[in-house]
Every structure is written in structure tokens, then in C-alpha cells.
C-alpha atoms as a PDB file:
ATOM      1  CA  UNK A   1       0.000   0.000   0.000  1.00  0.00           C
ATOM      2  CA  UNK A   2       2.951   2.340   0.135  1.00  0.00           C
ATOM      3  CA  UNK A   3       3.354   3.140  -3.472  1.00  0.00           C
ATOM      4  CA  UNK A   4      -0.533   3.863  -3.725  1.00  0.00           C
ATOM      5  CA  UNK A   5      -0.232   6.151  -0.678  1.00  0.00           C
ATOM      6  CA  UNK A   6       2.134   7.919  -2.177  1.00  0.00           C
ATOM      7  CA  UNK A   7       0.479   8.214  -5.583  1.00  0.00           C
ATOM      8  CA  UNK A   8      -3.244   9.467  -3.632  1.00  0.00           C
ATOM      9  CA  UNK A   9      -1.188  11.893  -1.501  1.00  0.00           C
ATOM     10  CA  UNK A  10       0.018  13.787  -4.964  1.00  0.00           C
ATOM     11  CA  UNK A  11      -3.434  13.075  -6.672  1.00  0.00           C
ATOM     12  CA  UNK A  12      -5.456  14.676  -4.079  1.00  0.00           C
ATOM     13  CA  UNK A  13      -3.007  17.736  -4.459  1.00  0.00           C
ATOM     14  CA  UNK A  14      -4.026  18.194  -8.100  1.00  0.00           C
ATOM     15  CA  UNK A  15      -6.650  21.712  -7.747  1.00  0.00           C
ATOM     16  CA  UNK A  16     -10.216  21.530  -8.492  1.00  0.00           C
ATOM     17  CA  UNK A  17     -10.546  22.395 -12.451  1.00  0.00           C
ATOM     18  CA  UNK A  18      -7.219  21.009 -13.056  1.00  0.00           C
ATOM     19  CA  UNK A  19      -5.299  17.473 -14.260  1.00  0.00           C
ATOM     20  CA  UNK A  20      -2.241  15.960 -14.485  1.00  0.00           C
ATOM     21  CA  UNK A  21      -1.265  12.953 -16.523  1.00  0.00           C
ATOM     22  CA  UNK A  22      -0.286   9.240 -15.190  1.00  0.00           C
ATOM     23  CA  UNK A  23       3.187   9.971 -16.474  1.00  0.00           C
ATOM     24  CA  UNK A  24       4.008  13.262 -14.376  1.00  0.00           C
ATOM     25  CA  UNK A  25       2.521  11.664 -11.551  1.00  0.00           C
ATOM     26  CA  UNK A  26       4.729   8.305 -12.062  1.00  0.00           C
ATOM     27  CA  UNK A  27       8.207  10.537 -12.077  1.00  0.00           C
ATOM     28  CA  UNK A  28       7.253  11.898  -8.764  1.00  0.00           C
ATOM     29  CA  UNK A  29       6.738   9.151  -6.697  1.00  0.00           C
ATOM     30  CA  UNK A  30       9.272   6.580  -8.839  1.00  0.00           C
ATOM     31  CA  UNK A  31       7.124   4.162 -10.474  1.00  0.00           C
ATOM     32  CA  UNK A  32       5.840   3.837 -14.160  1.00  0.00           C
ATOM     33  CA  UNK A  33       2.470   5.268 -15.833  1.00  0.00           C
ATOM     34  CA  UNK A  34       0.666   2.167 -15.456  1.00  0.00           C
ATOM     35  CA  UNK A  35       1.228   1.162 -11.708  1.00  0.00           C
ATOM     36  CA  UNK A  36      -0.541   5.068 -11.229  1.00  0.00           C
ATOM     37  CA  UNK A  37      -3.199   3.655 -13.634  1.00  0.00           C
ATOM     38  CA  UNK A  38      -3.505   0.625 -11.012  1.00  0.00           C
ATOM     39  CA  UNK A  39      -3.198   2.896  -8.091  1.00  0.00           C
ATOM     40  CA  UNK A  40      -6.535   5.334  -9.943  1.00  0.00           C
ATOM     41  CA  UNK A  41      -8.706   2.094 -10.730  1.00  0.00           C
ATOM     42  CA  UNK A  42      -8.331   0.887  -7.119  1.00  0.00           C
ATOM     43  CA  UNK A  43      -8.980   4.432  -5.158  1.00  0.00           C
ATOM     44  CA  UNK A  44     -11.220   3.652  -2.525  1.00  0.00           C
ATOM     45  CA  UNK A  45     -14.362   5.558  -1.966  1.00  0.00           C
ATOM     46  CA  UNK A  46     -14.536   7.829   0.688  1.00  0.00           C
ATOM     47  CA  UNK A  47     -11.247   9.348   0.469  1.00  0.00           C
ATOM     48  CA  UNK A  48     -11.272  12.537  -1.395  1.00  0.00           C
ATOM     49  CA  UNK A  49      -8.799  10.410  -4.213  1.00  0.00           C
ATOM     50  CA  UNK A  50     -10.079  13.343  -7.031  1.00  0.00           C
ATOM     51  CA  UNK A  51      -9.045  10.462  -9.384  1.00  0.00           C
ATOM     52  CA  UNK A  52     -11.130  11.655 -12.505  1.00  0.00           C
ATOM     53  CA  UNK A  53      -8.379  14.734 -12.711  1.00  0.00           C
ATOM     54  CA  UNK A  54      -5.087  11.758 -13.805  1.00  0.00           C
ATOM     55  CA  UNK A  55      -5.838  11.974 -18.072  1.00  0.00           C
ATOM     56  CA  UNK A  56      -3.028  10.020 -20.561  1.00  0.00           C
ATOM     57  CA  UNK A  57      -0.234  12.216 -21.755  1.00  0.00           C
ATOM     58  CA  UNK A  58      -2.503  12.855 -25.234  1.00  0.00           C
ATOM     59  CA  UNK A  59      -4.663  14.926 -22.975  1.00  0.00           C
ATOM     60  CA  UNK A  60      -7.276  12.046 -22.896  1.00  0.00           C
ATOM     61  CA  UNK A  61      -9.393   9.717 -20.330  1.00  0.00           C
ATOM     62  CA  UNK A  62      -7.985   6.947 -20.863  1.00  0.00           C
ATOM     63  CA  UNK A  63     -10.098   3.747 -22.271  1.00  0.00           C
ATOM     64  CA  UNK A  64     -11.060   0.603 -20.020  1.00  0.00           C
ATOM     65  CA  UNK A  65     -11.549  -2.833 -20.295  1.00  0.00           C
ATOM     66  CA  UNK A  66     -14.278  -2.662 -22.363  1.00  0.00           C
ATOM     67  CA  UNK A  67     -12.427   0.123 -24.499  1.00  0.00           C
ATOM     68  CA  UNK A  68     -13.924   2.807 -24.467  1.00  0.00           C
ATOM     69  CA  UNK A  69     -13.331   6.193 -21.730  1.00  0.00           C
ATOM     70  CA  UNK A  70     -14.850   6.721 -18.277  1.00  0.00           C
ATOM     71  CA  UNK A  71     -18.068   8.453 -18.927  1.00  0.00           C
ATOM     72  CA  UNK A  72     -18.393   9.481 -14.999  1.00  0.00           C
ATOM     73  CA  UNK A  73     -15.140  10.887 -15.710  1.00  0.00           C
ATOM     74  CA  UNK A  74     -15.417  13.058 -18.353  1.00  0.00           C
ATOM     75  CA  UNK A  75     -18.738  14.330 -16.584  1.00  0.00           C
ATOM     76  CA  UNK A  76     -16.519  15.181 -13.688  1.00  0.00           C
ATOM     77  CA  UNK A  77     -14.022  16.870 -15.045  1.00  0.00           C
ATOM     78  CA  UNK A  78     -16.901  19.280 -16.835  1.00  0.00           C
ATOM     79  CA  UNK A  79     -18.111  20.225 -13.937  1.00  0.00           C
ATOM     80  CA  UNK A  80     -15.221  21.163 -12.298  1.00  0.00           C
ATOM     81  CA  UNK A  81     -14.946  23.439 -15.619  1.00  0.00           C
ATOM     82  CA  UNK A  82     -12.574  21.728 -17.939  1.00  0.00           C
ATOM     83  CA  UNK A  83     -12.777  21.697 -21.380  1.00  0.00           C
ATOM     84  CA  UNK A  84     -12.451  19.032 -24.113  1.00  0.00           C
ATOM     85  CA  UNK A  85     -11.653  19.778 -27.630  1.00  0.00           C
ATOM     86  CA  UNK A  86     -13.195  18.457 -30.494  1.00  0.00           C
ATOM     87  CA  UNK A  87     -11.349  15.238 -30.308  1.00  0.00           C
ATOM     88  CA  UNK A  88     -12.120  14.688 -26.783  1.00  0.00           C
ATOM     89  CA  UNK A  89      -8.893  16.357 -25.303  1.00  0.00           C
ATOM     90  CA  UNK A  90      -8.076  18.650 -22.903  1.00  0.00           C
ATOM     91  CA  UNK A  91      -5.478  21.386 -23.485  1.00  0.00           C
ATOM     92  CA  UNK A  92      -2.616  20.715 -20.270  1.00  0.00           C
ATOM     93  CA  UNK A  93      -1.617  24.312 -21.165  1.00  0.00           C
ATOM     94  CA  UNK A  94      -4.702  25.619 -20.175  1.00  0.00           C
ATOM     95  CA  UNK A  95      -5.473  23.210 -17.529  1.00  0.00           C
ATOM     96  CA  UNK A  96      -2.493  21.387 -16.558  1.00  0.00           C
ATOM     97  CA  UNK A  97      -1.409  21.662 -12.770  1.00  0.00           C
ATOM     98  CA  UNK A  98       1.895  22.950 -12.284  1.00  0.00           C
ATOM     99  CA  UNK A  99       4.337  20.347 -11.297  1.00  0.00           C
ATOM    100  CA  UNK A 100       5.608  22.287  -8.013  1.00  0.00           C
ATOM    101  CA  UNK A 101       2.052  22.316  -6.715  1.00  0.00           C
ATOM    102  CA  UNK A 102       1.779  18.602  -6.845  1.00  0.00           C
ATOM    103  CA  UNK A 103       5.399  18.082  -5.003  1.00  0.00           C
ATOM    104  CA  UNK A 104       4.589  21.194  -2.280  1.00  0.00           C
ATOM    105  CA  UNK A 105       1.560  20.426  -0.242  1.00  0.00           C
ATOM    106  CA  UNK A 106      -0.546  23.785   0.816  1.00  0.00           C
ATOM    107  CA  UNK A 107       0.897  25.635   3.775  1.00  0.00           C
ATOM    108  CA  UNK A 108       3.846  23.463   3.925  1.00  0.00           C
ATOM    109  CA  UNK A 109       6.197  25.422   1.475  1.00  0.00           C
ATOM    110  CA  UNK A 110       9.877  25.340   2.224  1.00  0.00           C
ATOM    111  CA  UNK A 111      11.312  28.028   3.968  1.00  0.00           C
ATOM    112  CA  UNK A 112      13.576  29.770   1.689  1.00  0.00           C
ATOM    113  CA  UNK A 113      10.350  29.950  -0.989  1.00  0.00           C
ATOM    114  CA  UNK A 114      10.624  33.625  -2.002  1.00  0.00           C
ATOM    115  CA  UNK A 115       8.114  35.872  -0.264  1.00  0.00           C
ATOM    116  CA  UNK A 116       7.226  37.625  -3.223  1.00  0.00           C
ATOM    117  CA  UNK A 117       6.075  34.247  -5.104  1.00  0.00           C
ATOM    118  CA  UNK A 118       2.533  32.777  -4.846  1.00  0.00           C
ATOM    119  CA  UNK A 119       2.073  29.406  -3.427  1.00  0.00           C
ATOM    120  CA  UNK A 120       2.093  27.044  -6.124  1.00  0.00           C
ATOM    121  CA  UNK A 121      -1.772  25.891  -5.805  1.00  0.00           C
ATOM    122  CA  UNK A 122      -2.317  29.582  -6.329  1.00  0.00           C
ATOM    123  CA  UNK A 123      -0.585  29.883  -9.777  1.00  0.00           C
ATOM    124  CA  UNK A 124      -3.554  29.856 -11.500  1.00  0.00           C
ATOM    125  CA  UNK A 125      -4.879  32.898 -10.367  1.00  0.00           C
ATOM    126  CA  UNK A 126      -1.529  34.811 -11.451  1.00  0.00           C
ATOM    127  CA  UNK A 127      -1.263  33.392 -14.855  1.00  0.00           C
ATOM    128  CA  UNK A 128      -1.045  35.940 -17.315  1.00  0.00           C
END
């Protein structure tokens, strides 16, 4: 269970209205794409795992089993205000979480992080 702990702890840091892919996730804790695939398909319910927001790097839900994507997924991720494109991808330029704010939890930023910078969950709101 120590891999998937790790993997929830930087999935539930990914903001509401934002994803990150399996890939970025797998650098981060030191495991491969598919073992955070594994880790996403066995979440268990109850603990805030905001596992619809993990896409493939194409900017796509991924497919299961049966082949095709997660419906209750992509309804998710339109609530929370996400876009798909005409081929059923979402831009990670517009709505990709910043790789810093999935390493630094909230509040716990270290202490040399320059006063004048936003905390990385924030980022959005300073984008140009």
C-alpha cells in the first residue's frame, strides 16, 4: 500500500478544475504510468482520491476494459470546468497543474520559498 499512498497523496493535491497525466505523476513518486493507472482504478471511496483529474499524456481519459473512456469521468471533469476539444482532449496548457504544486503540499512550502512568489496551488490565479 505504500506506493498507492504515495500516488493518492500527490493526486489529491491536483486543484479543483485542473489534471495531471499518469506519467508526471509516475516521475514523482518513482514508479511507471501504469502502476498510477492501477493505483486510480483501485482508489477507494470515501477518500477525497479526485481520481477523474489523472488523463493520458494525449490529454485524454484513458479507455477501459471494455475500451472505451470513463463516462463518470469526463462528466466530472466538466463540472469542475474543464474543457475538451473536439477530439475529446483537454489542453494541459490551459489546464495542466503545475508540477511544483503537486510536489509542495498547501501551507507546507519550504522556507527559503521567495516571499514575493505565490504558493504554487495559487498559480492559476496569477497566470497571465
Amino acid at each position: 500500500m505504500g506506493l498507492n499512498r504515495d500516488i493518492y497523496e500527490v493526486v489529491k493535491r491536483i486543484p479543483y478544475g485542473q489534471v495531471s497525466s499518469y506519467g508526471r505523476i509516475a516521475r514523482m513518486v518513482g514508479c511507471s504510468a501504469r502502476q498510477v493507472g492501477y493505483a486510480m482504478a483501485a482508489a477507494p471511496d470515501g477518500f477525497d482520491i479526485p481520481w477523474h483529474r489523472v488523463i493520458n499524456s494525449k490529454g485524454e481519459i484513458s479507455e477501459r476494459k471494455e475500451g472505451a473512456g470513463d463516462d463518470r469521468q469526463r462528466q466530472k471533469l466538466i463540472e469542475e470546468g474543464i474543457v475538451f476539444d473536439p477530439k475529446g482532449r483537454i489542453s494541459f496548457e490551459q489546464f495542466g497543474c503545475p508540477d511544483l504544486a503537486l510536489m509542495v503540499p498547501a501551507g507546507d512550502l519550504p522556507e527559503d520559498w521567495p516571499a514575493d512568489w505565490p504558493d504554487p496551488l495559487e498559480w492559476e490565479k496569477h497566470r497571465p
